[in-house]
Protein backbone atom coordinates (compact mmCIF):
# COMPACT_ATOMS: atom_id res chain seq x y z
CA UNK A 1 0.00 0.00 0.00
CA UNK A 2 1.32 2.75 -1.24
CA UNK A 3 0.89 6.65 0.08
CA UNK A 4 -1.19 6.95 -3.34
CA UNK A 5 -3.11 3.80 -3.11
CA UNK A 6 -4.37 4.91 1.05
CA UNK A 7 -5.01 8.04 0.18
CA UNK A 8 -7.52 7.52 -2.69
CA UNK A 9 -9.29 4.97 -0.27
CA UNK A 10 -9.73 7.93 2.36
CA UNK A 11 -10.91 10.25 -0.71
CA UNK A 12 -13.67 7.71 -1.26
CA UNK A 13 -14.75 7.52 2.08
CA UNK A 14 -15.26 11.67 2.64
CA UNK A 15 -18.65 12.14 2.90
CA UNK A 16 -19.59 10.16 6.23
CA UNK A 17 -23.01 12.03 6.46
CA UNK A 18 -26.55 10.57 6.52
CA UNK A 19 -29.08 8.81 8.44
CA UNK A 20 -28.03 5.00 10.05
CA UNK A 21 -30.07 3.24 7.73
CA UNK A 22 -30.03 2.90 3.45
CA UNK A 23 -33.58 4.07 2.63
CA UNK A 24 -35.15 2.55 -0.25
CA UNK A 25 -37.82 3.91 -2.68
CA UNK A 26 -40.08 2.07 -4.68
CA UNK A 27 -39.26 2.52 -8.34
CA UNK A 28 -41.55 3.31 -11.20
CA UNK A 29 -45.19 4.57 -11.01
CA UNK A 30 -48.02 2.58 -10.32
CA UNK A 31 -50.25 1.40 -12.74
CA UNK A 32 -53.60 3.05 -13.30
CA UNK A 33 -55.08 -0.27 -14.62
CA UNK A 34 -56.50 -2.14 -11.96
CA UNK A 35 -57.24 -6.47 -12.59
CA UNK A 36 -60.84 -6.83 -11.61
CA UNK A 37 -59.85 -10.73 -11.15
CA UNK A 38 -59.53 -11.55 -7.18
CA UNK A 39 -55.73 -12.39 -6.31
CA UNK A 40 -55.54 -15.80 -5.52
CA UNK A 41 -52.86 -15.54 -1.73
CA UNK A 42 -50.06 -17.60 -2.43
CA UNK A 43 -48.97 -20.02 -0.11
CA UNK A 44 -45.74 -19.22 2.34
CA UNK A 45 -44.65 -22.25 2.94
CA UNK A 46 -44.60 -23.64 -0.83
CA UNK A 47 -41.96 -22.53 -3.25
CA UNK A 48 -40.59 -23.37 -6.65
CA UNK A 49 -38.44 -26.42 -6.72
CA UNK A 50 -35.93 -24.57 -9.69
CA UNK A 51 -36.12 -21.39 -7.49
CA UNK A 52 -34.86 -23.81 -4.45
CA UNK A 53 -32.54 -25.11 -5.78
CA UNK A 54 -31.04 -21.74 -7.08
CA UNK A 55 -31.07 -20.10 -3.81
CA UNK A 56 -28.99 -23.12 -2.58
CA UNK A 57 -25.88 -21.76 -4.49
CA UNK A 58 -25.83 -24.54 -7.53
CA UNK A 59 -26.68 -22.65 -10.22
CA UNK A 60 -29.21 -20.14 -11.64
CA UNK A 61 -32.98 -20.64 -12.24
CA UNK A 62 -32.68 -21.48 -15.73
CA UNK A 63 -29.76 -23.73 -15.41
CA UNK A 64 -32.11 -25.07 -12.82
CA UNK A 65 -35.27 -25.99 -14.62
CA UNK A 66 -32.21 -27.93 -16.85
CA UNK A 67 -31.34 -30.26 -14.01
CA UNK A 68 -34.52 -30.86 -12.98
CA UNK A 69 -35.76 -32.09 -16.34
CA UNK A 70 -32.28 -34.35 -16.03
CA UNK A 71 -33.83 -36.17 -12.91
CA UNK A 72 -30.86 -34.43 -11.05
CA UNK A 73 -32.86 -33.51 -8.43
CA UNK A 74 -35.07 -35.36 -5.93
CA UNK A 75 -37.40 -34.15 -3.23
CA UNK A 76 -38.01 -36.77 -0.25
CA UNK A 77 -36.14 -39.34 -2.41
CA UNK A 78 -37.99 -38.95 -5.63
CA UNK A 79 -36.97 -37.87 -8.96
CA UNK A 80 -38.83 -35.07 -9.88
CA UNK A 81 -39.08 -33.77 -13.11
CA UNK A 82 -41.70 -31.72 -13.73
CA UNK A 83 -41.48 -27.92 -14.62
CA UNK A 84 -42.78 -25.60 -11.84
CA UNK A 85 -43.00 -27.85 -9.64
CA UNK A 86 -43.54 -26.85 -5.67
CA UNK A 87 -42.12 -28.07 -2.81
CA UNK A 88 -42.37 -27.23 1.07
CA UNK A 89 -39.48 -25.98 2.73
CA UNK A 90 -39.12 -28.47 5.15
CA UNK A 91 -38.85 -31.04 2.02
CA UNK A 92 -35.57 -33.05 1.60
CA UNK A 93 -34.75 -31.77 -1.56
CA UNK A 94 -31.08 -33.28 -3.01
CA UNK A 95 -29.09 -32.05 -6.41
CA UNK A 96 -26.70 -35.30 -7.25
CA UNK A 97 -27.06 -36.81 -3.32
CA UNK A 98 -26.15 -33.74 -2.11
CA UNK A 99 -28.81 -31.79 0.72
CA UNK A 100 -29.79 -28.47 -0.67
CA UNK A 101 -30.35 -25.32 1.94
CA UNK A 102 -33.00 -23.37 0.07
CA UNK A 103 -32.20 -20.03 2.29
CA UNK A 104 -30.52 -17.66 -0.58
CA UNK A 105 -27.33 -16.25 0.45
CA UNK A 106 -27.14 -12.14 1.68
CA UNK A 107 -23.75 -10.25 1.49
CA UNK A 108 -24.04 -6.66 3.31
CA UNK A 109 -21.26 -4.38 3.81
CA UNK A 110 -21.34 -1.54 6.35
CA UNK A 111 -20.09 1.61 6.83
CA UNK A 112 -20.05 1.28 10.94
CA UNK A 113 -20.10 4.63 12.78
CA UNK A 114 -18.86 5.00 16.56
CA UNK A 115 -20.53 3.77 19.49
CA UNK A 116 -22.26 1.27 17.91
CA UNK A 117 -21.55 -2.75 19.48
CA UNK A 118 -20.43 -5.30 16.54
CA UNK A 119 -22.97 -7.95 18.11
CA UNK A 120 -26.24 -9.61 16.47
CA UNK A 121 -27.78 -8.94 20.24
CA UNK A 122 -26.75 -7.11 23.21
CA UNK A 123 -27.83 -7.70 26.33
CA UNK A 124 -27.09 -4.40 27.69
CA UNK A 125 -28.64 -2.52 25.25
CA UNK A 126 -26.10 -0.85 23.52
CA UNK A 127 -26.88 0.26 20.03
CA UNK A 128 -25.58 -2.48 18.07
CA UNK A 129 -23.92 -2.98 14.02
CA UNK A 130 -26.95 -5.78 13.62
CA UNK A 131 -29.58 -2.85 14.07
CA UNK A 132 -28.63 -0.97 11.09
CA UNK A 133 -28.77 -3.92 8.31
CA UNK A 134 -32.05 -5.17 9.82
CA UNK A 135 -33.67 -4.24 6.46
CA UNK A 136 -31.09 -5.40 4.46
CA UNK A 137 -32.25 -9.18 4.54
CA UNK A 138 -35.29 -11.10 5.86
CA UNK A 139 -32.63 -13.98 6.92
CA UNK A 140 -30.84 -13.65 9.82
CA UNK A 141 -27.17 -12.20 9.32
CA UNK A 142 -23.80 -12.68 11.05
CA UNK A 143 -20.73 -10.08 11.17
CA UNK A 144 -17.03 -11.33 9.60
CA UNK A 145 -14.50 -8.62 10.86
CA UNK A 146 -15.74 -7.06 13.77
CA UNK A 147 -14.64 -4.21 15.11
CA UNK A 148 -14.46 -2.96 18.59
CA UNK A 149 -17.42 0.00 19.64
CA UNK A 150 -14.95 2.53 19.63
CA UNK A 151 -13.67 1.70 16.04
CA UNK A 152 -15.32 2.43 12.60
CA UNK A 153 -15.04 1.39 9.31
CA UNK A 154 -15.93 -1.92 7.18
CA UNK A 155 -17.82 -4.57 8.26
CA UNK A 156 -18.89 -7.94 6.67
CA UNK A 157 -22.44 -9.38 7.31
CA UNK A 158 -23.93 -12.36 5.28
CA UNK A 159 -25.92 -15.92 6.57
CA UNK A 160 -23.44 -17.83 4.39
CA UNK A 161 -21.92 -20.33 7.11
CA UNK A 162 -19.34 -21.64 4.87
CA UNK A 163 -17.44 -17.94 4.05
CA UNK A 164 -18.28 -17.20 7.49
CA UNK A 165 -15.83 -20.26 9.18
CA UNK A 166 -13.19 -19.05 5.87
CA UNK A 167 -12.65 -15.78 6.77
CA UNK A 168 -12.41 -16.36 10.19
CA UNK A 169 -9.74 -18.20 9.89
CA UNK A 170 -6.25 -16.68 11.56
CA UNK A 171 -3.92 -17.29 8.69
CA UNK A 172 -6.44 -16.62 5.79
CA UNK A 173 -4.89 -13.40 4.92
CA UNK A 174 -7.33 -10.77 4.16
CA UNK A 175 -6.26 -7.17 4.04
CA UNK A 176 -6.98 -4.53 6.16
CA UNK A 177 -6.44 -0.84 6.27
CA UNK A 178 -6.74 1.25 8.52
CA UNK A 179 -6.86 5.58 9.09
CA UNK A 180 -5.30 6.03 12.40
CA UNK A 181 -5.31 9.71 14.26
CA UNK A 182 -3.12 9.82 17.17
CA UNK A 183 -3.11 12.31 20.42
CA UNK A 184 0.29 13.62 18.77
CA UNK A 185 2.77 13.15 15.87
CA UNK A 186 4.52 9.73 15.30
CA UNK A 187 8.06 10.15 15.83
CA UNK A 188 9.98 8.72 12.94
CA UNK A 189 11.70 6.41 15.32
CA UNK A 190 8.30 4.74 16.09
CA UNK A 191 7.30 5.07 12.88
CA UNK A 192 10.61 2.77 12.04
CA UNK A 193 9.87 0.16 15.12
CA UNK A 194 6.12 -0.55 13.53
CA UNK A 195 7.60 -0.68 9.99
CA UNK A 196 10.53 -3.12 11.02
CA UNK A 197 8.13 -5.29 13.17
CA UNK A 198 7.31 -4.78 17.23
CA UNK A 199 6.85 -7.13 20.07
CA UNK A 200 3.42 -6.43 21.77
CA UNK A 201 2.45 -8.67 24.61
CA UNK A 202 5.31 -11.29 23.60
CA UNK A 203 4.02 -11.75 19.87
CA UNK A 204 5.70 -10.09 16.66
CA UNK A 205 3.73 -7.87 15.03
CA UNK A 206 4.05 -7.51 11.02
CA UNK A 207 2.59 -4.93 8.91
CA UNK A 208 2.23 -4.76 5.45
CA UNK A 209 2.98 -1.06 5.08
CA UNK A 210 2.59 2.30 7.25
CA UNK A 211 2.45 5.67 5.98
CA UNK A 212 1.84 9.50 6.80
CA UNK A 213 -1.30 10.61 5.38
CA UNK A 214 -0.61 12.95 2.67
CA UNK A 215 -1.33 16.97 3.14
CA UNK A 216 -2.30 16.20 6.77
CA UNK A 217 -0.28 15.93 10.46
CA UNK A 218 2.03 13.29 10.90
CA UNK A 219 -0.40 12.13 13.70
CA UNK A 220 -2.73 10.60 11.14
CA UNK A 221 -1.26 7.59 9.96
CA UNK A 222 -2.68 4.91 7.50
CA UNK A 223 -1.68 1.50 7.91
CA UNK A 224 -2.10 -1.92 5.79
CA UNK A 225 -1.83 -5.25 8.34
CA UNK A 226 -2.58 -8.92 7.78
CA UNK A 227 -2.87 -9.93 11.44
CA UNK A 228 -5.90 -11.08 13.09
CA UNK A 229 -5.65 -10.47 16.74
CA UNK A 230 -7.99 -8.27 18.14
CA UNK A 231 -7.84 -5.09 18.04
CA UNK A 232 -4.24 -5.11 17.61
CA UNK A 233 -3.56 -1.71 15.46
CA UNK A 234 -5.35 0.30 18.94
CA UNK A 235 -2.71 -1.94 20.46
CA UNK A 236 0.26 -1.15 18.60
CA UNK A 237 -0.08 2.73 19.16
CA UNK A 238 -0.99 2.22 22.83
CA UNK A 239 1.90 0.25 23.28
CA UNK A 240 4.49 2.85 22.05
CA UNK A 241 2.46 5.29 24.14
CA UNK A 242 0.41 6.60 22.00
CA UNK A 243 -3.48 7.27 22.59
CA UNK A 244 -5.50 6.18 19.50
CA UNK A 245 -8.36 9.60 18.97
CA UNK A 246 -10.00 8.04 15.73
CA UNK A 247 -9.67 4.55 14.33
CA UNK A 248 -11.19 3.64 11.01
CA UNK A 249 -11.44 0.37 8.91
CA UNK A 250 -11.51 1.69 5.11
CA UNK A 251 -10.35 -0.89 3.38
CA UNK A 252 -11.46 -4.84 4.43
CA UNK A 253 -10.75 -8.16 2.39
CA UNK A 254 -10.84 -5.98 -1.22
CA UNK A 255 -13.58 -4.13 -0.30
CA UNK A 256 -14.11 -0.16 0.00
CA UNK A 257 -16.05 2.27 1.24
CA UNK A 258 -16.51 3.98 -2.07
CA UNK A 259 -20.05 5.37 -2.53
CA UNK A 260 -20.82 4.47 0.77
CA UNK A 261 -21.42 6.91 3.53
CA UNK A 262 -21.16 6.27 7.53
CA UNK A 263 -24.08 4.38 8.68
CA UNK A 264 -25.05 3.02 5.50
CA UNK A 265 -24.93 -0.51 3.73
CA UNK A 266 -25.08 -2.18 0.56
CA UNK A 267 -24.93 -5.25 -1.35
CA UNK A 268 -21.98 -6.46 -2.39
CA UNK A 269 -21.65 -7.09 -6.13
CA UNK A 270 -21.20 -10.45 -7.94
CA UNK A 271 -17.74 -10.22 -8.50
CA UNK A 272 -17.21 -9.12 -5.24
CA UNK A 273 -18.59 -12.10 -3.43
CA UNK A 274 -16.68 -14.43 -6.51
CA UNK A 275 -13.25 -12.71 -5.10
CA UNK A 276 -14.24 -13.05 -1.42
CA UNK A 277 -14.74 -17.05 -2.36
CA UNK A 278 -11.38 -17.43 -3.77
CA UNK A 279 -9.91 -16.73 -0.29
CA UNK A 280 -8.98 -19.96 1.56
């Protein structure tokens, strides 16, 4: 990372303004025809076997309906081959032996402000990340990368188990950057002991690179790292005596805050979620 490279990342993210939650309007105009034939309700708990077996992950609808004429897919043990066919969600359904999970996978990236827990609940009522993605998904989704209440920045939420247990991994390398505004000016000595590697709490600590922010003090401070312990850049700073004033995420596993103001969310895209599921 290069002084260039940070630096456009924190142009992206400039405009932090807005309300804690991506409003939505309803596009179009309504039509002034109105059907004079009664809606017939659809039924919850039935649903499409070629939509099923899309929002399992295998493949699309239409490569679906494809399969499903092949006999590739069985519901309860049975073959079934018939187009638009409807199954119950708490149907066995199988593509090639394999159990589908019809629940379609959500990928949300935040824009956390301050003061706000990264925790699905909280028992002690603290505003919490989880609150402001509530609309983003009916299903029921976890954070990857959390960050401490204090600390803002990117955040990963999503009901996909698999990338969940991936990118928690220690050694899985994702990269992180980080904006960092100290109580006072890095000394260039300091500024040479984080570059070289430090010792905090008896572990090495690597980072990828560590720069001065351009056209700013030399107490703001952007910084790439691999590691992840917790909250270990906070720790860095604090343990060359430093207090950390602002700490910000902008840059997490590829992904920016471009377009994407404090408080808000959005999807990610489907080349996003393709690179995310090359990391092992």
């Amino acid at each position: 990372m290069g002084r260039s490279d940070y630096n456009k990342d924190r142009k992206s993210s400039s405009k932090e303004e807005g309300n804690y939650r991506k409003r939505k309007y309803n596009e179009g105009k309504p039509s002034s025809k109105r059907s004079t034939a009664p809606k017939q309700a659809s039924d919850p708990d039935l649903i499409r076997l070629n939509k099923y077996v899309a929002n399992s992950g295998v493949c699309s609808r239409r490569d679906a309906d494809i399969y499903i004429s092949s006999g590739n897919v069985t519901v309860n043990g049975k073959p079934i081959t018939e187009m638009g066919y409807k199954v119950k969600l708490k149907d066995v359904v199988k593509f090639d032996g394999r159990l589908l999970n019809p629940e379609k996978k959500e990928y949300i990236l935040l824009n956390k402000p301050k003061d706000f827990a990264t925790t699905t609940k909280d028992g002690r009522g603290r505003r919490t990340a989880a609150q402001l993605v509530v609309g983003a998904s009916k299903s029921t989704l976890y954070p990857i990368g959390k960050l401490e209440k204090a600390t803002t920045g990117l955040i990963l939420f999503t009901n996909d188990g698999e990338m969940i247990t991936r990118l928690a991994r220690p050694k899985n390398g994702l990269r992180k950057i980080y904006h960092v505004e100290l109580n006072r000016d890095l000394r260039s000595e300091d500024f040479k002991k984080i570059k070289d590697g430090l010792t905090v709490e008896d572990s090495l600590v690597r980072v990828a690179e560590i720069s001065y922010v351009v056209n700013a003090p030399k107490r703001e401070i952007g910084l790439e790292i691999f590691s992840s312990r917790n909250n270990i850049v906070r720790r860095i700073f604090e343990h060359l005596e430093y207090d950390v004033v602002k700490l910000d995420r902008v840059v997490y596993a590829g992904l920016t805050k471009k377009d994407l103001p404090r408080g808000h969310w959005r999807n990610l895209t489907a080349q996003e979620v393709i690179n995310l599921a090359v990391i092992k």
